[in-house]
PDBML (XML) file of the C-alpha atoms, coordinates in Angstrom:
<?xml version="1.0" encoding="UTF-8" ?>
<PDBx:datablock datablockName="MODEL"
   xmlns:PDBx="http://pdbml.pdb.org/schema/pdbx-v50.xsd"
   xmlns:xsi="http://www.w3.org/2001/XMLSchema-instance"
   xsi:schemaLocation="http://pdbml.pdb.org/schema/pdbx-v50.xsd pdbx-v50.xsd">
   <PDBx:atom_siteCategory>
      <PDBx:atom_site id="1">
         <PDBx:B_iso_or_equiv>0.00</PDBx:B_iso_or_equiv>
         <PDBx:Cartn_x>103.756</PDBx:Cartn_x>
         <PDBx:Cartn_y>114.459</PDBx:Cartn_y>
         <PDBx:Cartn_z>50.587</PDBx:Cartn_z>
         <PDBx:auth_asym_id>A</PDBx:auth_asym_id>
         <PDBx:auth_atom_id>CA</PDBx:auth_atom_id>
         <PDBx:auth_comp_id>UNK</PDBx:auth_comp_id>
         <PDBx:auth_seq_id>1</PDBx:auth_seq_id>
         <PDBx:group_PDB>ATOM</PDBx:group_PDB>
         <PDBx:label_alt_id xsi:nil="true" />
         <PDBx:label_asym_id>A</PDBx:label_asym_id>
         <PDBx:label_atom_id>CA</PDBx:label_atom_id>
         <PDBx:label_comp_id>UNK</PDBx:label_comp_id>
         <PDBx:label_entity_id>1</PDBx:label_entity_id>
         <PDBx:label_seq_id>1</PDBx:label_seq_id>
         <PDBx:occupancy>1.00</PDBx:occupancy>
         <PDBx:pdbx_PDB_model_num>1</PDBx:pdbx_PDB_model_num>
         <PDBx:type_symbol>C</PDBx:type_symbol>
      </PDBx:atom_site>
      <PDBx:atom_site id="2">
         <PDBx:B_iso_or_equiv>0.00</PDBx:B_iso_or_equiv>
         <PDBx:Cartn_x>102.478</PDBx:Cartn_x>
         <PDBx:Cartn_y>113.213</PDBx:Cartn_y>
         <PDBx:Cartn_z>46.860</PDBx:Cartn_z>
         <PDBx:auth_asym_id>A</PDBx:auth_asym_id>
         <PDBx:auth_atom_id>CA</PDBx:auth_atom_id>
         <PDBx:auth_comp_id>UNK</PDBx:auth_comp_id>
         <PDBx:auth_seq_id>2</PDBx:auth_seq_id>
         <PDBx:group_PDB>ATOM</PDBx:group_PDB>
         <PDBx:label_alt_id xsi:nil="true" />
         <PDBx:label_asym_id>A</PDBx:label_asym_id>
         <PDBx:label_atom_id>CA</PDBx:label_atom_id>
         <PDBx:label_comp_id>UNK</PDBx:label_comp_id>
         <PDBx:label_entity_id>1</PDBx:label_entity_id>
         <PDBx:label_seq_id>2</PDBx:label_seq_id>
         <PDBx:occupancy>1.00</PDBx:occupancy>
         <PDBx:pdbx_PDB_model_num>1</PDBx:pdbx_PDB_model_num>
         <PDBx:type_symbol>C</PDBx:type_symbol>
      </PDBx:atom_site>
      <PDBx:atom_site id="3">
         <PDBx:B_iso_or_equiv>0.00</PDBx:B_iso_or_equiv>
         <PDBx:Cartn_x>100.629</PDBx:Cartn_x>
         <PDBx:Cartn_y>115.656</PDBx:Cartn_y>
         <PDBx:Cartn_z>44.725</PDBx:Cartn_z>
         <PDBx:auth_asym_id>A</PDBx:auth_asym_id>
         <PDBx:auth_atom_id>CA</PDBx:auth_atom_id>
         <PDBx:auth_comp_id>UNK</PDBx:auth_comp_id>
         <PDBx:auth_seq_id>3</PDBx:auth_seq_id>
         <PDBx:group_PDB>ATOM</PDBx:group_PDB>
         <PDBx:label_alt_id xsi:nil="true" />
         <PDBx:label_asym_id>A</PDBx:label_asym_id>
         <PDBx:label_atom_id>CA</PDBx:label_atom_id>
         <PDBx:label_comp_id>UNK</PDBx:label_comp_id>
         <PDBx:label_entity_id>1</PDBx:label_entity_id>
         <PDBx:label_seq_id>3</PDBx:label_seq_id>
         <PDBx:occupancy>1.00</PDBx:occupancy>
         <PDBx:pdbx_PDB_model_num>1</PDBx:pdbx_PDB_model_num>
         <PDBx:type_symbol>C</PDBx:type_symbol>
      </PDBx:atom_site>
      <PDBx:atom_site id="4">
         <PDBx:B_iso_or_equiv>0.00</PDBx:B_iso_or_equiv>
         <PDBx:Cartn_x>99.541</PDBx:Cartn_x>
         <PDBx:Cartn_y>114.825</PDBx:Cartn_y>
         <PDBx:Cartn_z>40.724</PDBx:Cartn_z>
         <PDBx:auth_asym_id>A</PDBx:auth_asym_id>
         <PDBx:auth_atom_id>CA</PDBx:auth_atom_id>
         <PDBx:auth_comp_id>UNK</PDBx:auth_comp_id>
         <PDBx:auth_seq_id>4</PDBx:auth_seq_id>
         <PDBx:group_PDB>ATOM</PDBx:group_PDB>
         <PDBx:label_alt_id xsi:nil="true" />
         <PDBx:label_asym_id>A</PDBx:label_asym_id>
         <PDBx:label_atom_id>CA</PDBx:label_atom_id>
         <PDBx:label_comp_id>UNK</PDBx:label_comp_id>
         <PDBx:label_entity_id>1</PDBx:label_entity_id>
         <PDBx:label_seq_id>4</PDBx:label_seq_id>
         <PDBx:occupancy>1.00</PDBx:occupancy>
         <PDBx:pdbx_PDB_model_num>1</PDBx:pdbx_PDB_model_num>
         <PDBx:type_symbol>C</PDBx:type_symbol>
      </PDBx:atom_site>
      <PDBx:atom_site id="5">
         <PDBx:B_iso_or_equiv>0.00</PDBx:B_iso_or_equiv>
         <PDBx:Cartn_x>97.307</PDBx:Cartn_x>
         <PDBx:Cartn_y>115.154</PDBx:Cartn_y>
         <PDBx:Cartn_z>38.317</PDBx:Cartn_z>
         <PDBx:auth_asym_id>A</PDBx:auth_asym_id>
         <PDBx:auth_atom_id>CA</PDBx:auth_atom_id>
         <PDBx:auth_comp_id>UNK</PDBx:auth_comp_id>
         <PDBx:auth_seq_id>5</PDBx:auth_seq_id>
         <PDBx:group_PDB>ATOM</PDBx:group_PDB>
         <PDBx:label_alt_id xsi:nil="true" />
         <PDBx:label_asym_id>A</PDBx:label_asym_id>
         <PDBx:label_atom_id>CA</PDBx:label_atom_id>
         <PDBx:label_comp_id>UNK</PDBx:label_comp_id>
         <PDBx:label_entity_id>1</PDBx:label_entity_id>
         <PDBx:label_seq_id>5</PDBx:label_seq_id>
         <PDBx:occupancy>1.00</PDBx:occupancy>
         <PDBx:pdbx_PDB_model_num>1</PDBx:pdbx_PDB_model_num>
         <PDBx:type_symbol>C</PDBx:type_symbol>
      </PDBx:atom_site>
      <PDBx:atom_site id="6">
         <PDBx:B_iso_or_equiv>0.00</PDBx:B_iso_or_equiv>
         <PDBx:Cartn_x>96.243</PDBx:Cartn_x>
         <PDBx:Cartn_y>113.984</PDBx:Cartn_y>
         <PDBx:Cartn_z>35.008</PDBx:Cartn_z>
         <PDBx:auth_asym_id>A</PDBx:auth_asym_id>
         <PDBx:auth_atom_id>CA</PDBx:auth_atom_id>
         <PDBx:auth_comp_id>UNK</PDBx:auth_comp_id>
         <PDBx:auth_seq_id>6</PDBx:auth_seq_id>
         <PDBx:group_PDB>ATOM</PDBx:group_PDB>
         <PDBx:label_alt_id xsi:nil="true" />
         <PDBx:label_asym_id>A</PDBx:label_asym_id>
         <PDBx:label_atom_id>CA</PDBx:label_atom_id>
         <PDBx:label_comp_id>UNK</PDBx:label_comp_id>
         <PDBx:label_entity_id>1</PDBx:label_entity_id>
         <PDBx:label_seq_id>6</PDBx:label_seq_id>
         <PDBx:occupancy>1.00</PDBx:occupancy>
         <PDBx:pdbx_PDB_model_num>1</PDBx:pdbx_PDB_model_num>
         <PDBx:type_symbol>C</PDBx:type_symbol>
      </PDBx:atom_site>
      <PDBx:atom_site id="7">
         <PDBx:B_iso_or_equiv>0.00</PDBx:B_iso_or_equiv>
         <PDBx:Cartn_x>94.692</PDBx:Cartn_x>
         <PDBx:Cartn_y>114.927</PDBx:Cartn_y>
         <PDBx:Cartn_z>31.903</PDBx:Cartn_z>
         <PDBx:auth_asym_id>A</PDBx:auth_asym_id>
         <PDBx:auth_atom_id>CA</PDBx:auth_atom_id>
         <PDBx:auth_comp_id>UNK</PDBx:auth_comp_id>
         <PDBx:auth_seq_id>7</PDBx:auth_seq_id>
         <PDBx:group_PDB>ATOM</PDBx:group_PDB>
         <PDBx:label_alt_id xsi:nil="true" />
         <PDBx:label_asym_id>A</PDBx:label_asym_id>
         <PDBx:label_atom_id>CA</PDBx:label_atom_id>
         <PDBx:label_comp_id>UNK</PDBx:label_comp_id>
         <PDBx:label_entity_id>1</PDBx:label_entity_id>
         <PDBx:label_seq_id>7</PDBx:label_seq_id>
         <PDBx:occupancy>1.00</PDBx:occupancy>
         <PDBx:pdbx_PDB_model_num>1</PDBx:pdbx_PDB_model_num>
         <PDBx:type_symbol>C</PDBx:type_symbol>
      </PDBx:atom_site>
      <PDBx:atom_site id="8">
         <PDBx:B_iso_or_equiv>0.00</PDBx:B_iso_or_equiv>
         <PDBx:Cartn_x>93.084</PDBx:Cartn_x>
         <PDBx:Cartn_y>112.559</PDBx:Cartn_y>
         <PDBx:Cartn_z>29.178</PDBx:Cartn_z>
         <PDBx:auth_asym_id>A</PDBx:auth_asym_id>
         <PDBx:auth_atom_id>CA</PDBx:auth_atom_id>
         <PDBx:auth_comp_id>UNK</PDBx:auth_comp_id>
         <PDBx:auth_seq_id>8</PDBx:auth_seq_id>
         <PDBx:group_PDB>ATOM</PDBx:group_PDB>
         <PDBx:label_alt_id xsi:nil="true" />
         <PDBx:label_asym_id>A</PDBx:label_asym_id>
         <PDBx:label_atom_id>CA</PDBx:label_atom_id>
         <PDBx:label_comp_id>UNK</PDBx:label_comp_id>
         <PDBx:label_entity_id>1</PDBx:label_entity_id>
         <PDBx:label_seq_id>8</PDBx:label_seq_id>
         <PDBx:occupancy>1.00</PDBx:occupancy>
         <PDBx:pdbx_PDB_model_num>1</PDBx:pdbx_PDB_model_num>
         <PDBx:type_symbol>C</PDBx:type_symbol>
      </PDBx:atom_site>
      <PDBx:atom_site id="9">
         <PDBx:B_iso_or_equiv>0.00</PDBx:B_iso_or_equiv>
         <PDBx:Cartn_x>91.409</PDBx:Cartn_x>
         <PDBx:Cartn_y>113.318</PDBx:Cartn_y>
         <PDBx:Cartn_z>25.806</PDBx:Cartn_z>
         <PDBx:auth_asym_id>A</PDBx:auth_asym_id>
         <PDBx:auth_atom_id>CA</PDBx:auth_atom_id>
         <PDBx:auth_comp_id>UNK</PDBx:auth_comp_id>
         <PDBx:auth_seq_id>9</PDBx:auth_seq_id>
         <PDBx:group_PDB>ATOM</PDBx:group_PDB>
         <PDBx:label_alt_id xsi:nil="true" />
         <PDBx:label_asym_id>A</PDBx:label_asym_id>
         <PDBx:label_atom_id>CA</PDBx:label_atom_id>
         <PDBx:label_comp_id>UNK</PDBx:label_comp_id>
         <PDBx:label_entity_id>1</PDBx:label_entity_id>
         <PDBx:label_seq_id>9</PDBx:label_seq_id>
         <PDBx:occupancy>1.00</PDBx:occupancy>
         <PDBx:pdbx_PDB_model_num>1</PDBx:pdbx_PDB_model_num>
         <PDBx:type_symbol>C</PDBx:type_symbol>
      </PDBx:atom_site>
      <PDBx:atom_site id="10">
         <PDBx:B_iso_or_equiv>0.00</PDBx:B_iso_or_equiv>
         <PDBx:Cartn_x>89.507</PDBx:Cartn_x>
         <PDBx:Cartn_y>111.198</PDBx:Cartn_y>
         <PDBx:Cartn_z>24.194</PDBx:Cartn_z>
         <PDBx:auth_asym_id>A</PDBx:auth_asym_id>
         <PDBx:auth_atom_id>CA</PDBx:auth_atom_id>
         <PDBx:auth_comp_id>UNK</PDBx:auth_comp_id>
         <PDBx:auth_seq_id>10</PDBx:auth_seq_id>
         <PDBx:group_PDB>ATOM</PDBx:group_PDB>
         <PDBx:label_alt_id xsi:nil="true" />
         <PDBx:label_asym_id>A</PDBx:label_asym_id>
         <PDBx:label_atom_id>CA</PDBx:label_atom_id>
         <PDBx:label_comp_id>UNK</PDBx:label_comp_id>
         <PDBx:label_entity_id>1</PDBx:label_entity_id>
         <PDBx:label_seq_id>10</PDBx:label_seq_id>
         <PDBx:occupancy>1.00</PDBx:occupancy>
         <PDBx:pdbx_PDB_model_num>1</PDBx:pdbx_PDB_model_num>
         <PDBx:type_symbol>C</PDBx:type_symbol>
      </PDBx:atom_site>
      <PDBx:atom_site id="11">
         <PDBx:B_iso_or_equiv>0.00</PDBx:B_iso_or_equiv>
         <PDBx:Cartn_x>87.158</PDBx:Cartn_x>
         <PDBx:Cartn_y>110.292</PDBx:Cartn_y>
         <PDBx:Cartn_z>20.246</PDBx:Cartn_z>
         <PDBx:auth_asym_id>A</PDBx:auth_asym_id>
         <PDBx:auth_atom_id>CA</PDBx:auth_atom_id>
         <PDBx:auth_comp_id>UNK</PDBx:auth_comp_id>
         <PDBx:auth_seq_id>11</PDBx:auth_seq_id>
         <PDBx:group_PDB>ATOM</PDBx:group_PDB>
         <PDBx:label_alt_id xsi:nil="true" />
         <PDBx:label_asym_id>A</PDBx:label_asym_id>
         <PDBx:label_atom_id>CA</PDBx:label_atom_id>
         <PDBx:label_comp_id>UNK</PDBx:label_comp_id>
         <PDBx:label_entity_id>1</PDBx:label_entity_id>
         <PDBx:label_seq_id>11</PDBx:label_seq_id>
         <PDBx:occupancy>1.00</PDBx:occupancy>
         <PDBx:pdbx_PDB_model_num>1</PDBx:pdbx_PDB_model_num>
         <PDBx:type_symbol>C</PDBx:type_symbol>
      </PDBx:atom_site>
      <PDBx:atom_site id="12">
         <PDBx:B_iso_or_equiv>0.00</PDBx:B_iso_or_equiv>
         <PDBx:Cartn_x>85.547</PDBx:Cartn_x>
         <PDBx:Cartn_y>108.482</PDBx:Cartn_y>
         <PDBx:Cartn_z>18.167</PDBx:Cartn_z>
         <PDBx:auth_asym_id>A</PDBx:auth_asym_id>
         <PDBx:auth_atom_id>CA</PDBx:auth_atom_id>
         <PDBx:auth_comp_id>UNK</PDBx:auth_comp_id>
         <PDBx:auth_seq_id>12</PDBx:auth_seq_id>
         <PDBx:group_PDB>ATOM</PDBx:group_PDB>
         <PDBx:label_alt_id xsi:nil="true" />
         <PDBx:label_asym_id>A</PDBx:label_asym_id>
         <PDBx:label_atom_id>CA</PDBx:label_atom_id>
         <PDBx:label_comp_id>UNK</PDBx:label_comp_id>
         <PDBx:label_entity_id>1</PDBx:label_entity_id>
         <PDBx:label_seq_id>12</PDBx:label_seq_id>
         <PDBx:occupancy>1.00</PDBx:occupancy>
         <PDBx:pdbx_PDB_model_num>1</PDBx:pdbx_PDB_model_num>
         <PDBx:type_symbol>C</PDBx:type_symbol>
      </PDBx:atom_site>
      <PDBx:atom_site id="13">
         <PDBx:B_iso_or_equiv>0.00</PDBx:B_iso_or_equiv>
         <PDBx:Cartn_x>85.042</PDBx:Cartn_x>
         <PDBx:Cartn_y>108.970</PDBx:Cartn_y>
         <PDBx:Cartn_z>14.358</PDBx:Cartn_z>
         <PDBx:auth_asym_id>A</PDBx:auth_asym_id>
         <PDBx:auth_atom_id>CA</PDBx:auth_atom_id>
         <PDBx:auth_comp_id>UNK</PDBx:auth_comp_id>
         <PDBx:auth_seq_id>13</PDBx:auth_seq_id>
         <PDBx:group_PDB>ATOM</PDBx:group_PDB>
         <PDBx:label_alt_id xsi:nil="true" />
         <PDBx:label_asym_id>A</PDBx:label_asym_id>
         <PDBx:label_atom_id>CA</PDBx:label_atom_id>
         <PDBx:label_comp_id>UNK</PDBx:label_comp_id>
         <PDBx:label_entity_id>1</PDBx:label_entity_id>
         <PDBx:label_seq_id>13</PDBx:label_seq_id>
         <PDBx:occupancy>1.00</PDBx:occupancy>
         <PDBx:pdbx_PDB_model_num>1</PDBx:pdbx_PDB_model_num>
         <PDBx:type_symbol>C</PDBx:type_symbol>
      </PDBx:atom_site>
      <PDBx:atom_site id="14">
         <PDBx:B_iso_or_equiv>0.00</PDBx:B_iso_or_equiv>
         <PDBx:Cartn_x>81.983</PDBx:Cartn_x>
         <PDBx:Cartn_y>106.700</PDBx:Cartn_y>
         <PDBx:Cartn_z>13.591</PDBx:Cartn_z>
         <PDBx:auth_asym_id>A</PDBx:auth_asym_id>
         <PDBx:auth_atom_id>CA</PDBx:auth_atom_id>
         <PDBx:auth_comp_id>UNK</PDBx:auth_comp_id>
         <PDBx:auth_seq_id>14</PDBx:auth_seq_id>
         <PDBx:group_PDB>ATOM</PDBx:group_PDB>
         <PDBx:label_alt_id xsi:nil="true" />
         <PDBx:label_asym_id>A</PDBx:label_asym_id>
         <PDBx:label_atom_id>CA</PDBx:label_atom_id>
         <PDBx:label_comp_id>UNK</PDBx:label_comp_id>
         <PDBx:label_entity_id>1</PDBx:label_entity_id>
         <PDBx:label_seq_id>14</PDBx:label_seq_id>
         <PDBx:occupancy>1.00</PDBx:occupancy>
         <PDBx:pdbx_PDB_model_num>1</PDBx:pdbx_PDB_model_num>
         <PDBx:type_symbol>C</PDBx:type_symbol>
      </PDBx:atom_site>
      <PDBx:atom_site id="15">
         <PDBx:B_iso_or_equiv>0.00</PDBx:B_iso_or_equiv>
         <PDBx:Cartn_x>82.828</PDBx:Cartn_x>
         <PDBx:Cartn_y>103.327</PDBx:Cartn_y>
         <PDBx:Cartn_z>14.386</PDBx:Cartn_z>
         <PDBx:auth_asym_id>A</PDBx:auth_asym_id>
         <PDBx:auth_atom_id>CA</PDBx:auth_atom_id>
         <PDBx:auth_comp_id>UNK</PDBx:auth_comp_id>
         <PDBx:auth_seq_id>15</PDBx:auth_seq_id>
         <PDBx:group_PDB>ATOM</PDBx:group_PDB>
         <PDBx:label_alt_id xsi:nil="true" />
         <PDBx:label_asym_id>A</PDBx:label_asym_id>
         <PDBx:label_atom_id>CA</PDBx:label_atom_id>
         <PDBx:label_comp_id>UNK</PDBx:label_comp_id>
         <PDBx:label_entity_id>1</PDBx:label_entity_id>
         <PDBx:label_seq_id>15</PDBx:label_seq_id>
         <PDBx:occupancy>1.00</PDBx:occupancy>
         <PDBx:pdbx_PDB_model_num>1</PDBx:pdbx_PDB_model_num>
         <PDBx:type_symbol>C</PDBx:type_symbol>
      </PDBx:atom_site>
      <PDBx:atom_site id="16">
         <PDBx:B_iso_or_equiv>0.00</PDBx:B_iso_or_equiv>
         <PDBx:Cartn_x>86.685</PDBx:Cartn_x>
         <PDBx:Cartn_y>104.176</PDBx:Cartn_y>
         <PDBx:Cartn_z>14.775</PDBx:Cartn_z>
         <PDBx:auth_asym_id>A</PDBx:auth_asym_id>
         <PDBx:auth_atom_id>CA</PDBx:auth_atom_id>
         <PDBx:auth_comp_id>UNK</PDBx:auth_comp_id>
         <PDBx:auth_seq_id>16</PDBx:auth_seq_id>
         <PDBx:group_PDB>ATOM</PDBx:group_PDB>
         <PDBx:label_alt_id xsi:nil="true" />
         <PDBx:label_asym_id>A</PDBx:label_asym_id>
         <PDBx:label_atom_id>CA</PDBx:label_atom_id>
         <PDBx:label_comp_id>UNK</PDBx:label_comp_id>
         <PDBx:label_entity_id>1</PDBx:label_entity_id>
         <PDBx:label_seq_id>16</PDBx:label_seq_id>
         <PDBx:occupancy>1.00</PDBx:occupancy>
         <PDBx:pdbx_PDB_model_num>1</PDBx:pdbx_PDB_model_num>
         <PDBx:type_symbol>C</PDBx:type_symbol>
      </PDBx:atom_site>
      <PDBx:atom_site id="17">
         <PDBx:B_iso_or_equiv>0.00</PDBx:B_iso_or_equiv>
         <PDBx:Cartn_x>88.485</PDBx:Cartn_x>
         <PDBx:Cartn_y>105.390</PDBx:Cartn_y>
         <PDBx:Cartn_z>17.910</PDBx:Cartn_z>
         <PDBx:auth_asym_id>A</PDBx:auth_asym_id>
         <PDBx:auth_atom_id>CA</PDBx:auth_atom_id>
         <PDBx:auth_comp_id>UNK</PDBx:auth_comp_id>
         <PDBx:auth_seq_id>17</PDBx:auth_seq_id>
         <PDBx:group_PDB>ATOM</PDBx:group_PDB>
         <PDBx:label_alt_id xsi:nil="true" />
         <PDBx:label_asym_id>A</PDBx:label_asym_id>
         <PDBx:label_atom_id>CA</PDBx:label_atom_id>
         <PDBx:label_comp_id>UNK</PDBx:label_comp_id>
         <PDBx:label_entity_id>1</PDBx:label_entity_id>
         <PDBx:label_seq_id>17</PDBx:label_seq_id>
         <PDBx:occupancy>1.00</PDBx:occupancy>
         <PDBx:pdbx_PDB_model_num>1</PDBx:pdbx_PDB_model_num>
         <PDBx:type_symbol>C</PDBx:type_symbol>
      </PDBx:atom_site>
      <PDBx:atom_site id="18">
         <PDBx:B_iso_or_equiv>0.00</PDBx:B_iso_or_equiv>
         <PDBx:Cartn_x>90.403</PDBx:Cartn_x>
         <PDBx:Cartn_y>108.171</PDBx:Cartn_y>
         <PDBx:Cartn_z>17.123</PDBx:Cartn_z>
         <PDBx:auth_asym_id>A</PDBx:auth_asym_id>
         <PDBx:auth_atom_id>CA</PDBx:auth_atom_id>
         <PDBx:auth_comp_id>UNK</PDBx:auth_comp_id>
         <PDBx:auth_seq_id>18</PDBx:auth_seq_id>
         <PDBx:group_PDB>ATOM</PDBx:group_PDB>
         <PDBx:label_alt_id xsi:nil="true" />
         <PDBx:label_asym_id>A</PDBx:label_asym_id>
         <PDBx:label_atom_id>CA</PDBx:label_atom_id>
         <PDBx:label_comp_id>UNK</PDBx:label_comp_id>
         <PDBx:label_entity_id>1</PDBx:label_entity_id>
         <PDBx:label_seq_id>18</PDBx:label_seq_id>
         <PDBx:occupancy>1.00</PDBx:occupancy>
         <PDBx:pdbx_PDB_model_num>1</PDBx:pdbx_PDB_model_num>
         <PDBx:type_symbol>C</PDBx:type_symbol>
      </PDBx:atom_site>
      <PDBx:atom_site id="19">
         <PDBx:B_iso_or_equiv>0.00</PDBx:B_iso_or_equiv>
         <PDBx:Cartn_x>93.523</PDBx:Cartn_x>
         <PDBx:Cartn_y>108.489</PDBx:Cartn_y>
         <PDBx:Cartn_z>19.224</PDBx:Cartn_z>
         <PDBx:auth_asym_id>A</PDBx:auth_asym_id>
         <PDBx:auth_atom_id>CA</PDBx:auth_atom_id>
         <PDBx:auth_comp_id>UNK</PDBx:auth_comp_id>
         <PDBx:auth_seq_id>19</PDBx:auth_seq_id>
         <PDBx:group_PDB>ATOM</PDBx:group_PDB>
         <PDBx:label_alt_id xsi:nil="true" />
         <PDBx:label_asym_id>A</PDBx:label_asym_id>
         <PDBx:label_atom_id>CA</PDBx:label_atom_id>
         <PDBx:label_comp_id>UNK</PDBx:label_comp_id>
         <PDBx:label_entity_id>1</PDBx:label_entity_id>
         <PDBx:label_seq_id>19</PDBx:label_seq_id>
         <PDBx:occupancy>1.00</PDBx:occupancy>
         <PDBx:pdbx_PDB_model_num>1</PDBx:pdbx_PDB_model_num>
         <PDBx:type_symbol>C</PDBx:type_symbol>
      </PDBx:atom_site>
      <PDBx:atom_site id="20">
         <PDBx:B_iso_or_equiv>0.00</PDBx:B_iso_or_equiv>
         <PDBx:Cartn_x>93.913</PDBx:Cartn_x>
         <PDBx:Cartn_y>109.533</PDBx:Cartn_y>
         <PDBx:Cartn_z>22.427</PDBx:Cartn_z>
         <PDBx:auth_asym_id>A</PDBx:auth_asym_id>
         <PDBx:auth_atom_id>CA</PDBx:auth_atom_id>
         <PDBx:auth_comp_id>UNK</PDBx:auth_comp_id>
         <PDBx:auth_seq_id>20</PDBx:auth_seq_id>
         <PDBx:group_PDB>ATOM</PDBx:group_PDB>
         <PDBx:label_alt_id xsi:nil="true" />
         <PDBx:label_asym_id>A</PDBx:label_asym_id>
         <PDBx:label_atom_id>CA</PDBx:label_atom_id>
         <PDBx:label_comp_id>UNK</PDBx:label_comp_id>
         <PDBx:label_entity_id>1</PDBx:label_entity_id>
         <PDBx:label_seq_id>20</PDBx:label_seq_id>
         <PDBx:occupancy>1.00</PDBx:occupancy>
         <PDBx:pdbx_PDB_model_num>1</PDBx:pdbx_PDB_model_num>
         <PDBx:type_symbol>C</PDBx:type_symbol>
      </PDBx:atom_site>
      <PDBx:atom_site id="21">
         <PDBx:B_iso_or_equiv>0.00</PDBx:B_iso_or_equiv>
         <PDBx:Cartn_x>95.877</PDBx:Cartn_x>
         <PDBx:Cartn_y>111.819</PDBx:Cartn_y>
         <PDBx:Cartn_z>24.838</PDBx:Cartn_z>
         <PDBx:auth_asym_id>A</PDBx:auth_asym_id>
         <PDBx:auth_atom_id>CA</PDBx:auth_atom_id>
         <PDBx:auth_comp_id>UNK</PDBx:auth_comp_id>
         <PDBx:auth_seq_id>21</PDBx:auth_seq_id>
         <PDBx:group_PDB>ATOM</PDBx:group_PDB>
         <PDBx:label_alt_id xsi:nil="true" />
         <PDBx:label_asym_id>A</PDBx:label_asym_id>
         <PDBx:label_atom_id>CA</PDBx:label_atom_id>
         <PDBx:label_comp_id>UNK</PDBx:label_comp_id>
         <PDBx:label_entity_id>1</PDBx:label_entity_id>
         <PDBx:label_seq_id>21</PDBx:label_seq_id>
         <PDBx:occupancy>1.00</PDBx:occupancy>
         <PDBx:pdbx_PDB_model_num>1</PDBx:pdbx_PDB_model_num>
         <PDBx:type_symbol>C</PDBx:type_symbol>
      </PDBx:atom_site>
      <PDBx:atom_site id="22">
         <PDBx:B_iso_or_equiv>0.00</PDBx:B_iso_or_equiv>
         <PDBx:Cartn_x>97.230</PDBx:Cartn_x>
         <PDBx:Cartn_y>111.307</PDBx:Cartn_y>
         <PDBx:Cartn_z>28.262</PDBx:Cartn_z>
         <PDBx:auth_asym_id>A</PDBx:auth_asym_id>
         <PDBx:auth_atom_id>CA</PDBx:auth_atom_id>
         <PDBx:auth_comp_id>UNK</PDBx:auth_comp_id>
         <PDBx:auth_seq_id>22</PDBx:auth_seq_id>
         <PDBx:group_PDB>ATOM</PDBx:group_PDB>
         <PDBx:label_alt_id xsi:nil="true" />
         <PDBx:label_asym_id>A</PDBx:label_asym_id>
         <PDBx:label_atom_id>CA</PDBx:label_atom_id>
         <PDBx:label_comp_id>UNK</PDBx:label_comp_id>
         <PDBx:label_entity_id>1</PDBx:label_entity_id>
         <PDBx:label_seq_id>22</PDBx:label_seq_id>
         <PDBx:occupancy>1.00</PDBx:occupancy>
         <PDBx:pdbx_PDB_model_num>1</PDBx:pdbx_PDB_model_num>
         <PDBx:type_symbol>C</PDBx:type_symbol>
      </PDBx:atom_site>
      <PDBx:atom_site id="23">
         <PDBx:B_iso_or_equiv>0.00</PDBx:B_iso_or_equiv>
         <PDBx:Cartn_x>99.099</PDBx:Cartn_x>
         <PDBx:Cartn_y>113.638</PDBx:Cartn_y>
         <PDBx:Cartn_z>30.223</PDBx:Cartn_z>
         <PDBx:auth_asym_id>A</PDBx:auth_asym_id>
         <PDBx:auth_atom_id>CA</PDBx:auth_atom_id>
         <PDBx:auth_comp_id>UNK</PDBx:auth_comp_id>
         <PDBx:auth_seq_id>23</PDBx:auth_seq_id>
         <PDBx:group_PDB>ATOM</PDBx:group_PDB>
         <PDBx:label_alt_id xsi:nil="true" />
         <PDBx:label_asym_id>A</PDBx:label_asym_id>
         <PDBx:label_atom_id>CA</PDBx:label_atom_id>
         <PDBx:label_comp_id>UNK</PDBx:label_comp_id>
         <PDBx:label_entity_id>1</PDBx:label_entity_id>
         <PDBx:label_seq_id>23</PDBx:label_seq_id>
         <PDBx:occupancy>1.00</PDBx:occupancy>
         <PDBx:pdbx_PDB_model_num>1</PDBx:pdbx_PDB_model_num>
         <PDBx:type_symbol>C</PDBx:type_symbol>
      </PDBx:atom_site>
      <PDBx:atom_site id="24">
         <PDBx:B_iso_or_equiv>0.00</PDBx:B_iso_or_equiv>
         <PDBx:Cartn_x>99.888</PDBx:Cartn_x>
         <PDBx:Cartn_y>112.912</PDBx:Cartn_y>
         <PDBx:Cartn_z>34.191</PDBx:Cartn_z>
         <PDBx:auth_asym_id>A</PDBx:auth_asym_id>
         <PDBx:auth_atom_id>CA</PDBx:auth_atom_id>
         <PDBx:auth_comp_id>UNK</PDBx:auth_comp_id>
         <PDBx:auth_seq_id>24</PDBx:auth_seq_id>
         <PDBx:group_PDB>ATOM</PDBx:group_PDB>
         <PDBx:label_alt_id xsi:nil="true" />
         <PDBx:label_asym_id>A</PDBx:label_asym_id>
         <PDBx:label_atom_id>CA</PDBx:label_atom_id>
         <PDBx:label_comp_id>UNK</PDBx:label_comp_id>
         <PDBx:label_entity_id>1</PDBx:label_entity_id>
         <PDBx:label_seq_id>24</PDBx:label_seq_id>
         <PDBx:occupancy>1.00</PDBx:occupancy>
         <PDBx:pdbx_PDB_model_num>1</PDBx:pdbx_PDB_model_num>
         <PDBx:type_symbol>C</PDBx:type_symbol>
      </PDBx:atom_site>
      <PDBx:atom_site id="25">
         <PDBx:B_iso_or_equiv>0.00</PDBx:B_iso_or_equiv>
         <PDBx:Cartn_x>102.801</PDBx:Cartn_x>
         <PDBx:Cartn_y>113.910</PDBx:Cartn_y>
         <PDBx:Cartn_z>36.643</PDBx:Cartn_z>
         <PDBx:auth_asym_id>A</PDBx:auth_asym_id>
         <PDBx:auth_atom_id>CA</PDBx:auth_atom_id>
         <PDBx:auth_comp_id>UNK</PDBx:auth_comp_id>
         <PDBx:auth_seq_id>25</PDBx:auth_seq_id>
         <PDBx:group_PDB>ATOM</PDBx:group_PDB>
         <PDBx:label_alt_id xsi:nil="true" />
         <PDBx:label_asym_id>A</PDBx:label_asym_id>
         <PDBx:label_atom_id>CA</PDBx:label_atom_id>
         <PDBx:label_comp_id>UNK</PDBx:label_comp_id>
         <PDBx:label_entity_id>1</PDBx:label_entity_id>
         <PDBx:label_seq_id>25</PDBx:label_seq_id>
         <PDBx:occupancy>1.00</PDBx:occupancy>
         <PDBx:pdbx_PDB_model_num>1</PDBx:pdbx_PDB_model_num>
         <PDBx:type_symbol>C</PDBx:type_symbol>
      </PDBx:atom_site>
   </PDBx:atom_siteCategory>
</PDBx:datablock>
């Protein structure tokens, strides 16, 4: 049995990427 997940946040700030967050287990 396998069970996960995962959570990812992501932006922008005009032309610019602002950085992003990944959670997962």
């Amino acid at each position: 049995t396998t069970v996960g997940g995962q959570l990812g946040v992501r932006g922008t700030l005009g032309a610019h990427q602002v950085p992003a967050l990944l959670v997962a287990g």
